[in-house]
C-alpha atoms as a PDB file:
ATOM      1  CA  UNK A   1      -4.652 -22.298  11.596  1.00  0.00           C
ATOM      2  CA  UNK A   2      -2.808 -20.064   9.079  1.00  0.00           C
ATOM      3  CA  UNK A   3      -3.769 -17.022   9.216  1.00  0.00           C
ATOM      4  CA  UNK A   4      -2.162 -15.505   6.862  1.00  0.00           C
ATOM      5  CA  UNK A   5      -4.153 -18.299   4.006  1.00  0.00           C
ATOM      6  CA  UNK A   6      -7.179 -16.758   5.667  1.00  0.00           C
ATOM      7  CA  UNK A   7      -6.848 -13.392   6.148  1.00  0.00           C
ATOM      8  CA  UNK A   8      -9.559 -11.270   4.136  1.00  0.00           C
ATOM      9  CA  UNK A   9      -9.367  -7.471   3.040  1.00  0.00           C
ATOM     10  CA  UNK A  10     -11.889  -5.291   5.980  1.00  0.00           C
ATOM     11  CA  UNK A  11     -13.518  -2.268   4.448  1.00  0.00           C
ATOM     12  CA  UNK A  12     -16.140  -2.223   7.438  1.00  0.00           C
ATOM     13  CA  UNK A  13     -15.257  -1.527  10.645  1.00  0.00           C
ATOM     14  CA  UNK A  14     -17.214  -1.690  14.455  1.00  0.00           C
ATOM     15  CA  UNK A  15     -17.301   1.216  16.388  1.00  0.00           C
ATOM     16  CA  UNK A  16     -15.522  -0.588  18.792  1.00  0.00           C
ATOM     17  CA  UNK A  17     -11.725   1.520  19.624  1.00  0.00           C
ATOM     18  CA  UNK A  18      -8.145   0.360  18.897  1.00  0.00           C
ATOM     19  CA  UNK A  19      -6.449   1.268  22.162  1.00  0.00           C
ATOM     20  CA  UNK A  20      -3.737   3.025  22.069  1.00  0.00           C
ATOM     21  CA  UNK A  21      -1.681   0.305  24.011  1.00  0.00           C
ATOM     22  CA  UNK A  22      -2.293  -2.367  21.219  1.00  0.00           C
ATOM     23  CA  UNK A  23      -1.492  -0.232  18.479  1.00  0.00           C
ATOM     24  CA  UNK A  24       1.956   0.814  19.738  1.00  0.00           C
ATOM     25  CA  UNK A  25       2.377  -2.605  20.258  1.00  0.00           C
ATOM     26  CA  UNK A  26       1.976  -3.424  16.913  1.00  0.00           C
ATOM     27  CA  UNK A  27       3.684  -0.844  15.650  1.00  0.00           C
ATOM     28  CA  UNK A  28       6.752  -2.048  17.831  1.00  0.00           C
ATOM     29  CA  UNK A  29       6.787  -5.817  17.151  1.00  0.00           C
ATOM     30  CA  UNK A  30       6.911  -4.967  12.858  1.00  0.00           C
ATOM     31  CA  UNK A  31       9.895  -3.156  13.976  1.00  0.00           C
ATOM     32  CA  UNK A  32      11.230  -6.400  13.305  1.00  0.00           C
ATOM     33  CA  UNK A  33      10.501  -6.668   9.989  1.00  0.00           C
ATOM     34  CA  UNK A  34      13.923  -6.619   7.490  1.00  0.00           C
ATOM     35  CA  UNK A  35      15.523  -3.140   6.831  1.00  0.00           C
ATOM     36  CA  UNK A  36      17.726  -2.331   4.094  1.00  0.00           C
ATOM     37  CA  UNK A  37      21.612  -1.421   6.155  1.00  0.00           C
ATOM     38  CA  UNK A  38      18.951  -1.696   9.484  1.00  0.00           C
ATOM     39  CA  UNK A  39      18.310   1.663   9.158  1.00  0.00           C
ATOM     40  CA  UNK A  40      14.567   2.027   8.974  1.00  0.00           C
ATOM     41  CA  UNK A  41      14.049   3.986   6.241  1.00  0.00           C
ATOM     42  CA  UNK A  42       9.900   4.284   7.096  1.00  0.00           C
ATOM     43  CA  UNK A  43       8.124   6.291   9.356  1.00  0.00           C
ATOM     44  CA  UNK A  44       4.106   6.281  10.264  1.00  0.00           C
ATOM     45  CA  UNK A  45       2.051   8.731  10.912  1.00  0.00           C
ATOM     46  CA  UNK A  46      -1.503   8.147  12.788  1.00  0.00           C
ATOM     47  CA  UNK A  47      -4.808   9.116  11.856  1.00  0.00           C
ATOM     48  CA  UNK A  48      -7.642   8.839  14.207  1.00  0.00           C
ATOM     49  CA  UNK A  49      -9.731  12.108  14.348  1.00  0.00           C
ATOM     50  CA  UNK A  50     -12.307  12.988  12.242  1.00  0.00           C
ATOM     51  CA  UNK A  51     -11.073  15.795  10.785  1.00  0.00           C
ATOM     52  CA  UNK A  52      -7.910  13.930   9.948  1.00  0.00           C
ATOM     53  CA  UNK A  53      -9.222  11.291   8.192  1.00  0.00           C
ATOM     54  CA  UNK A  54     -11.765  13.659   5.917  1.00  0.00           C
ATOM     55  CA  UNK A  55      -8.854  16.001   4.889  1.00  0.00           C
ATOM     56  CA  UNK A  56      -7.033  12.853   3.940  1.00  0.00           C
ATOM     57  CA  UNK A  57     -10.148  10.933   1.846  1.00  0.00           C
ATOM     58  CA  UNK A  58     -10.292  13.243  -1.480  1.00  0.00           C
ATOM     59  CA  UNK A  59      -7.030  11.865  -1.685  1.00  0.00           C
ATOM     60  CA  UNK A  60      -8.158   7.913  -1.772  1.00  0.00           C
ATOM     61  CA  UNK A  61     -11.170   8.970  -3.606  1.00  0.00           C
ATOM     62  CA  UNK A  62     -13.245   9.721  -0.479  1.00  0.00           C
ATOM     63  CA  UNK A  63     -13.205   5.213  -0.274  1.00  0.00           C
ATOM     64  CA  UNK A  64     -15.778   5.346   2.473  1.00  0.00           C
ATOM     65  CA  UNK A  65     -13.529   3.097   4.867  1.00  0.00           C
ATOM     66  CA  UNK A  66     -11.027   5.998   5.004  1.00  0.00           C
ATOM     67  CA  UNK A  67     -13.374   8.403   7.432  1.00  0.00           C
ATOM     68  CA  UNK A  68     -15.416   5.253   8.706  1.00  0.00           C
ATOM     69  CA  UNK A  69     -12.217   2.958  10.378  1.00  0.00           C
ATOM     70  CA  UNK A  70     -10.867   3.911  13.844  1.00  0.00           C
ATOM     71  CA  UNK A  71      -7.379   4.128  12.205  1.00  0.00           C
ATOM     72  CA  UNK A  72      -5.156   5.166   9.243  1.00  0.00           C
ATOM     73  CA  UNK A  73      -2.057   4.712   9.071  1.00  0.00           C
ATOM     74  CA  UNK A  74       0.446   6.778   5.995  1.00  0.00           C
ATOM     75  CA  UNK A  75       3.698   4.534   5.673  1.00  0.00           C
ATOM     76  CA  UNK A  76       6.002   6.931   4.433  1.00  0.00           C
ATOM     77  CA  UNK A  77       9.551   6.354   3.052  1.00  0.00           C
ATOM     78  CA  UNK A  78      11.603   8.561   4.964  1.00  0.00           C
ATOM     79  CA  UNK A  79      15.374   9.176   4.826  1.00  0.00           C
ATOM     80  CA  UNK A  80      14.985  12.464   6.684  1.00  0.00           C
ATOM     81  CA  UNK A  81      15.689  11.041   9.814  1.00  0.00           C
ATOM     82  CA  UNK A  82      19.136   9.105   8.660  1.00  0.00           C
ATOM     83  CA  UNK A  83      19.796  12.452   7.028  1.00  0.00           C
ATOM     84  CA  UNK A  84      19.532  14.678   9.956  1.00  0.00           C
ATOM     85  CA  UNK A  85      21.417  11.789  12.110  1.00  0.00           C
ATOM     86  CA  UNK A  86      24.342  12.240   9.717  1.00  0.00           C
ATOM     87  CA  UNK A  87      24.233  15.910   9.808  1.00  0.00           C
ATOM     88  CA  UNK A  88      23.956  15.805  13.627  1.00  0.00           C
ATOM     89  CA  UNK A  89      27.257  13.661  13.799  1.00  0.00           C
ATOM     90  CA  UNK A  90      29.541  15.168  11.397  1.00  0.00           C
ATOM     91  CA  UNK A  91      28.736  12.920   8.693  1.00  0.00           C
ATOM     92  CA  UNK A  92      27.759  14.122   5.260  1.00  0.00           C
ATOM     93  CA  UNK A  93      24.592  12.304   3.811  1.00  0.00           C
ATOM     94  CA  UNK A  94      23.588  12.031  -0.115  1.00  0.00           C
ATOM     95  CA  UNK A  95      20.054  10.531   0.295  1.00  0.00           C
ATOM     96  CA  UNK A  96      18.332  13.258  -1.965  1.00  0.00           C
ATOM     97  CA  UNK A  97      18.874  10.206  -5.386  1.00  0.00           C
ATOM     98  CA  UNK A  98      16.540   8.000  -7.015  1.00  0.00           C
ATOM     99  CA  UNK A  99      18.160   4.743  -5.105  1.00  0.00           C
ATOM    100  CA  UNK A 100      17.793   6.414  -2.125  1.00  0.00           C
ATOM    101  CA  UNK A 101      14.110   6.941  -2.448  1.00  0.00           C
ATOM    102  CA  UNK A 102      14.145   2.764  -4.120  1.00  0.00           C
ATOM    103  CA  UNK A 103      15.259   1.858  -0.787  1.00  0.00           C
ATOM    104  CA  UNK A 104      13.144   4.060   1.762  1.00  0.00           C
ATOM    105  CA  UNK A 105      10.257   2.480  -0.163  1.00  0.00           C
ATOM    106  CA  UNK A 106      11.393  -0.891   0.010  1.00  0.00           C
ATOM    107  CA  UNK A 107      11.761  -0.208   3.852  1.00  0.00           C
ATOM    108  CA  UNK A 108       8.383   0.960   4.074  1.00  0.00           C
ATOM    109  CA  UNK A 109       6.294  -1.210   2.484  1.00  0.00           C
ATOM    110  CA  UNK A 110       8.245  -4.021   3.904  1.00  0.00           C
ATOM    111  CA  UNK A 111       6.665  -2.726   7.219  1.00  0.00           C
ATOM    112  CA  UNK A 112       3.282  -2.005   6.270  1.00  0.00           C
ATOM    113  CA  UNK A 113       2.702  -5.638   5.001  1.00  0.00           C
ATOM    114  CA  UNK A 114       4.667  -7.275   8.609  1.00  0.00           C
ATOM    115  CA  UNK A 115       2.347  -4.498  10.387  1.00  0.00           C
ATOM    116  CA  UNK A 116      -0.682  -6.089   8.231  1.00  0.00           C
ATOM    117  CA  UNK A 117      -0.061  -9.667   9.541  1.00  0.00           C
ATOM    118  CA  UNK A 118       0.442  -8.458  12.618  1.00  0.00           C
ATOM    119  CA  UNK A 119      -2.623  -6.901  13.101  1.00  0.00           C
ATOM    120  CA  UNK A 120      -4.594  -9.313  11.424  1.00  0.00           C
ATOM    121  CA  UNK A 121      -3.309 -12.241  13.740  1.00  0.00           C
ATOM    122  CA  UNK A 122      -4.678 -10.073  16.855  1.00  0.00           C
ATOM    123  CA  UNK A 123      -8.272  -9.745  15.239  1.00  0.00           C
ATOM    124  CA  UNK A 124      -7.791  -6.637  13.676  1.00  0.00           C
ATOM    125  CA  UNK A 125      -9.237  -5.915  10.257  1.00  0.00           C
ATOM    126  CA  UNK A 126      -6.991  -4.210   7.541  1.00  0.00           C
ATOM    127  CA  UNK A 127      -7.530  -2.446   4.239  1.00  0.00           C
ATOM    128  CA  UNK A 128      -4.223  -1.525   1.896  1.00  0.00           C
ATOM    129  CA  UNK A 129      -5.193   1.604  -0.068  1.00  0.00           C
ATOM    130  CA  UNK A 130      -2.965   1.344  -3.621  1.00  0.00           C
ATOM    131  CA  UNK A 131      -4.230   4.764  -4.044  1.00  0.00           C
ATOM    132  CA  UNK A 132      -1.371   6.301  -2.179  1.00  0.00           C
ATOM    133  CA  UNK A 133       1.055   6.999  -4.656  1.00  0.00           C
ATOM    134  CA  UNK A 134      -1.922   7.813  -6.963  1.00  0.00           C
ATOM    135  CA  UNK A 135      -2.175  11.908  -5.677  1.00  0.00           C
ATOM    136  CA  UNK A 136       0.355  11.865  -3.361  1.00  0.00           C
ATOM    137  CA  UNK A 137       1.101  15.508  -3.060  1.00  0.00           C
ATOM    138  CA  UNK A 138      -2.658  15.482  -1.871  1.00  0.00           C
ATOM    139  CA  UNK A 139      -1.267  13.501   1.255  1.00  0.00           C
ATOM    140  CA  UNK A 140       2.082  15.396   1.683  1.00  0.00           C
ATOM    141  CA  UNK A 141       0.480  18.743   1.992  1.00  0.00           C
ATOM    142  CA  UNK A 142      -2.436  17.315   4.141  1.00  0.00           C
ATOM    143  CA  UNK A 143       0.074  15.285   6.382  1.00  0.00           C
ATOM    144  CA  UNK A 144       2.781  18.228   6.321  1.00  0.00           C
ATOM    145  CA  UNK A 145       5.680  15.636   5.087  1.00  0.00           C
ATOM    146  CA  UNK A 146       9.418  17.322   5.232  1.00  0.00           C
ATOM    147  CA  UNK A 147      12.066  16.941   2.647  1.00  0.00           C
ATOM    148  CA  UNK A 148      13.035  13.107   1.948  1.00  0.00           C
ATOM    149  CA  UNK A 149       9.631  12.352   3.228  1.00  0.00           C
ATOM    150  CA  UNK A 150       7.053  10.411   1.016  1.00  0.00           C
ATOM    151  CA  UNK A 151       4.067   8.550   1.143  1.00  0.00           C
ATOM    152  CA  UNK A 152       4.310   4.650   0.318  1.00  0.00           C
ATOM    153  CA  UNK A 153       1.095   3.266   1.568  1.00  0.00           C
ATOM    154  CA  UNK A 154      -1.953   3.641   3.564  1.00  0.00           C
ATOM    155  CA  UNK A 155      -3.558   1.284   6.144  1.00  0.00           C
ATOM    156  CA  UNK A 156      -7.073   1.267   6.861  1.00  0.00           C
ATOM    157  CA  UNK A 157      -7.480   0.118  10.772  1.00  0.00           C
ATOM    158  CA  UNK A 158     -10.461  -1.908  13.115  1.00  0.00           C
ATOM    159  CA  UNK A 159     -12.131  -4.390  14.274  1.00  0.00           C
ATOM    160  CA  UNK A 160     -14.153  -5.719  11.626  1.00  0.00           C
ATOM    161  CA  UNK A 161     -17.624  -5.054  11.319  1.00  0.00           C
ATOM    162  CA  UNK A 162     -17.988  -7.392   7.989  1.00  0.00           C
ATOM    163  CA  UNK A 163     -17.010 -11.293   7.001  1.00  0.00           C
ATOM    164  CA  UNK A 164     -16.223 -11.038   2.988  1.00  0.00           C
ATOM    165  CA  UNK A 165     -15.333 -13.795   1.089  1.00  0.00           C
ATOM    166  CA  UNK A 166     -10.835 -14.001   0.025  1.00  0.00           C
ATOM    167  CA  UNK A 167      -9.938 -12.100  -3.507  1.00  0.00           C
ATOM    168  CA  UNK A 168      -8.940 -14.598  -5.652  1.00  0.00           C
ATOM    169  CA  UNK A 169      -5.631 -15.340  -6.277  1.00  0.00           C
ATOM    170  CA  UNK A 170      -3.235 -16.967  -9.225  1.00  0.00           C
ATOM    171  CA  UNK A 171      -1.978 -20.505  -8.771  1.00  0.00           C
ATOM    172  CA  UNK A 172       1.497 -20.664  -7.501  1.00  0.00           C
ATOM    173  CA  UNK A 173       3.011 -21.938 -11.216  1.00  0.00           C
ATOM    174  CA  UNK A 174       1.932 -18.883 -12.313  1.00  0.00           C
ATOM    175  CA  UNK A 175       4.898 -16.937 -10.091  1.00  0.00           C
ATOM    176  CA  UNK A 176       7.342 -19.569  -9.841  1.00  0.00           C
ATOM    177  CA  UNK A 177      10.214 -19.865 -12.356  1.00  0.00           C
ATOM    178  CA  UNK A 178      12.951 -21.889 -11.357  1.00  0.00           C
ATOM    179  CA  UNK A 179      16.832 -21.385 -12.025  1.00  0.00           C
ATOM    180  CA  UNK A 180      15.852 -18.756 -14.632  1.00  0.00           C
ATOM    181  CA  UNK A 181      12.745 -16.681 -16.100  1.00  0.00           C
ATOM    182  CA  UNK A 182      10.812 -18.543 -18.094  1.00  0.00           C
ATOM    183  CA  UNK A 183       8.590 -16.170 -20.348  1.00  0.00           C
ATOM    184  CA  UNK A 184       4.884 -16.272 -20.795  1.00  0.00           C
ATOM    185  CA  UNK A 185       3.567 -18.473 -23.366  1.00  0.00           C
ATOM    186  CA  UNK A 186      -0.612 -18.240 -24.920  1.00  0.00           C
ATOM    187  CA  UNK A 187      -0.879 -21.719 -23.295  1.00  0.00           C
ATOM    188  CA  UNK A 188       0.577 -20.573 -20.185  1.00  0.00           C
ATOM    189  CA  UNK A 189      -1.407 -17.523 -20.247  1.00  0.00           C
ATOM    190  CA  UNK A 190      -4.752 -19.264 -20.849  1.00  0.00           C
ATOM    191  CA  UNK A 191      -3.989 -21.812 -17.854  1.00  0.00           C
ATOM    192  CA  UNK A 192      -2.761 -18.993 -15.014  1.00  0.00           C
ATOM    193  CA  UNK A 193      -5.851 -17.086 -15.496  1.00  0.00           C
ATOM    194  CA  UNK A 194      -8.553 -19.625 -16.744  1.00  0.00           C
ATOM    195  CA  UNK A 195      -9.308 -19.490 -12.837  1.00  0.00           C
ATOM    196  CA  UNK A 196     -10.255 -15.999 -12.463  1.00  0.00           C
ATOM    197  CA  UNK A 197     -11.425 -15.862 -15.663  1.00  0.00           C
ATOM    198  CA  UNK A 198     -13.916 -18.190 -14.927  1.00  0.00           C
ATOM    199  CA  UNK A 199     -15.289 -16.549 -11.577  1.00  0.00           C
ATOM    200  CA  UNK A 200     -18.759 -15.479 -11.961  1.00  0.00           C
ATOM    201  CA  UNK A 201     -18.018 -12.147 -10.386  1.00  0.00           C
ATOM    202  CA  UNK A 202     -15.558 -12.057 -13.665  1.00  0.00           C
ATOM    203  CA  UNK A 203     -18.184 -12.545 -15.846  1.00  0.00           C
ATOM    204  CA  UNK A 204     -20.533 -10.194 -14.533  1.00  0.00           C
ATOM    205  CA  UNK A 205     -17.848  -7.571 -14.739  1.00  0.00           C
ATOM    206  CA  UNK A 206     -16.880  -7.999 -18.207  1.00  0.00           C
ATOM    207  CA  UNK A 207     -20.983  -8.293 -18.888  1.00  0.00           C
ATOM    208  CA  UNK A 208     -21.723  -5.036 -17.172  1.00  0.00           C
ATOM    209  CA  UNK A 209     -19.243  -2.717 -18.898  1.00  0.00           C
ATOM    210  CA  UNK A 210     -19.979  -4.129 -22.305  1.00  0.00           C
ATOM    211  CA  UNK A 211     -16.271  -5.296 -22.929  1.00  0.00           C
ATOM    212  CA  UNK A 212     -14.836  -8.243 -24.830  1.00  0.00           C
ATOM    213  CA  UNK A 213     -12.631  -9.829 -21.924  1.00  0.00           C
ATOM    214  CA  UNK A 214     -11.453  -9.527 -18.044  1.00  0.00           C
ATOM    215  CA  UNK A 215      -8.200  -8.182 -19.228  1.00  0.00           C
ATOM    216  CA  UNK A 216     -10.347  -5.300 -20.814  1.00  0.00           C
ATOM    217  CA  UNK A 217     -11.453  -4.370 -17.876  1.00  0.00           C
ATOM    218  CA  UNK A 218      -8.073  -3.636 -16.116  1.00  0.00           C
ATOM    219  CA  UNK A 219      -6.707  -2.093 -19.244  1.00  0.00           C
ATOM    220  CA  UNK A 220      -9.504   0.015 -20.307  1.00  0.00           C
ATOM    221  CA  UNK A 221     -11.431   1.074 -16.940  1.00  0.00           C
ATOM    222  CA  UNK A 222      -9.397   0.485 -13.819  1.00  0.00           C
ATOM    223  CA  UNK A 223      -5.359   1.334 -14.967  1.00  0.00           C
ATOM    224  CA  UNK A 224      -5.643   3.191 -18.297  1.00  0.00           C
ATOM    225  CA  UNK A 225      -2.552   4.220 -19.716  1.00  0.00           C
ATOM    226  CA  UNK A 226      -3.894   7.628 -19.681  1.00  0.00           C
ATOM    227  CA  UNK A 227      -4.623   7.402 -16.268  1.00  0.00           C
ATOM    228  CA  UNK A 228      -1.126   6.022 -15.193  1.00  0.00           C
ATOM    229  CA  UNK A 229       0.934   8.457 -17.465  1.00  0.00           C
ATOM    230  CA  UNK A 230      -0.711  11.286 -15.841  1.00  0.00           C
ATOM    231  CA  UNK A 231      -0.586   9.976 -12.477  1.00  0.00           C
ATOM    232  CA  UNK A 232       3.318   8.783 -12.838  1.00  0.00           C
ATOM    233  CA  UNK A 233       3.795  12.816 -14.162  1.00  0.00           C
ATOM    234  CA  UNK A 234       2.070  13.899 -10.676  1.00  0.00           C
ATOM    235  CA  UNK A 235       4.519  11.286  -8.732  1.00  0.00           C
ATOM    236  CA  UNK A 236       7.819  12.327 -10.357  1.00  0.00           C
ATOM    237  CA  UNK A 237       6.818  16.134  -9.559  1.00  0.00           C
ATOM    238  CA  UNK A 238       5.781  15.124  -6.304  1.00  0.00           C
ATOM    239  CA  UNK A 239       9.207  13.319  -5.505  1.00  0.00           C
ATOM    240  CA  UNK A 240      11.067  16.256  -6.882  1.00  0.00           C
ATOM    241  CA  UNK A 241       9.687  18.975  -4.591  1.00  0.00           C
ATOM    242  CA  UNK A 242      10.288  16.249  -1.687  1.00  0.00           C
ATOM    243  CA  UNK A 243      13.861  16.723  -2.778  1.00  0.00           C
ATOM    244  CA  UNK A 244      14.602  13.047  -4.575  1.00  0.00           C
ATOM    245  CA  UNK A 245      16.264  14.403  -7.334  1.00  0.00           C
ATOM    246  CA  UNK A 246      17.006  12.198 -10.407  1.00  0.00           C
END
């Protein structure tokens, strides 16, 4: 079986623990996963205690599986540690650049997803919070994050407590271009998302908030340009004080 075409996003978890000894073991094997020059340009930092996970849910919108799972887990892009290497060995490092920061973040979410299937192929339930990069200065005071250190992503951790159906998802011509782009047309519009246009969850959503279409909801509720200009203001100052200058 494929787990991966099975795999389901956990928001409920048992109160049953995630040993210590499986978790590093998890965390080693997606130490595999590609790195950009193999320099591992993430680092993690563990949540388990309770007082942990509450200072870090205002941050995620106090999502109820943040203080409720066994586990969270902040990837972080970090080029600290390459920094401090270089410094250590007479080399001079110039990591503080918007690249730089590209490339840590590449690194890290590059882990967090091998780290997902990972998990999920040993029974483990997972949740990926997009909220991360929403407040993140929220999460680099609360986690104490250095210089050159900054949040990517945030995993949600346990053994599942719930069996919810699979998100939908687009149909594979809607990703695929081959030998070149080939832009969106209406027609190809109307046929990638006729699908999940067509789910009755859909519907009800576009019923419930009195809007015109599906796409309304995204673009007038969930990401408002308000919303993301402010947010993207909050990220840049965020980056700055982390010392990614640009």
């Amino acid at each position: 079986m494929n787990s991966i075409k099975n795999r389901r996003t956990i928001r409920k978890y048992s109160d049953k623990e995630v040993s210590e000894k499986l978790l590093n073991t998890l965390l080693e094997e997606a130490e595999r996963t590609p790195t950009m020059g193999n320099l591992q340009l993430y680092s993690v930092v563990i949540t388990r205690s309770e007082e942990g996970k509450k200072a870090l849910a205002p941050a995620h919108f106090n999502q109820p599986m943040v203080t409720e799972a066994p586990v969270v887990l902040t990837i972080c892009a970090d080029f600290r540690r390459t920094s401090i290497w270089a410094e250590n060995r007479n080399a001079v490092p110039g990591y503080d650049n918007f690249l730089s920061f590209i490339n840590a973040s590449s690194d890290a979410l590059l882990y967090t997803q091998t780290f997902c299937n990972l998990a999920e192929e040993a029974g483990l339930g997972t949740c990926f919070l997009g909220t991360t990069v929403y407040m993140p200065q929220m999460i680099i005071d609360t986690l104490k994050l250095p210089k050159l250190v900054f949040p990517i992503s945030t995993i949600t951790l346990g053994w599942p407590a719930e069996d919810p159906s699979q998100s939908d998802r687009l149909p594979l011509r809607a990703i695929i271009h081959h030998e070149h782009f080939e832009d969106y047309t209406p027609a190809k519009i109307d046929d990638f998302y006729a699908g999940k246009e067509a789910l009755e969850e859909s519907k009800h959503f576009v019923e419930i908030n009195q809007k015109e279409t599906l796409a309304q909801i995204f673009t007038d509720i969930r990401y408002t340009k308000k919303d993301n200009e402010a947010m993207t203001q909050g990220i840049i100052e965020a980056l700055k004080k982390q010392g990614f200058n640009f």
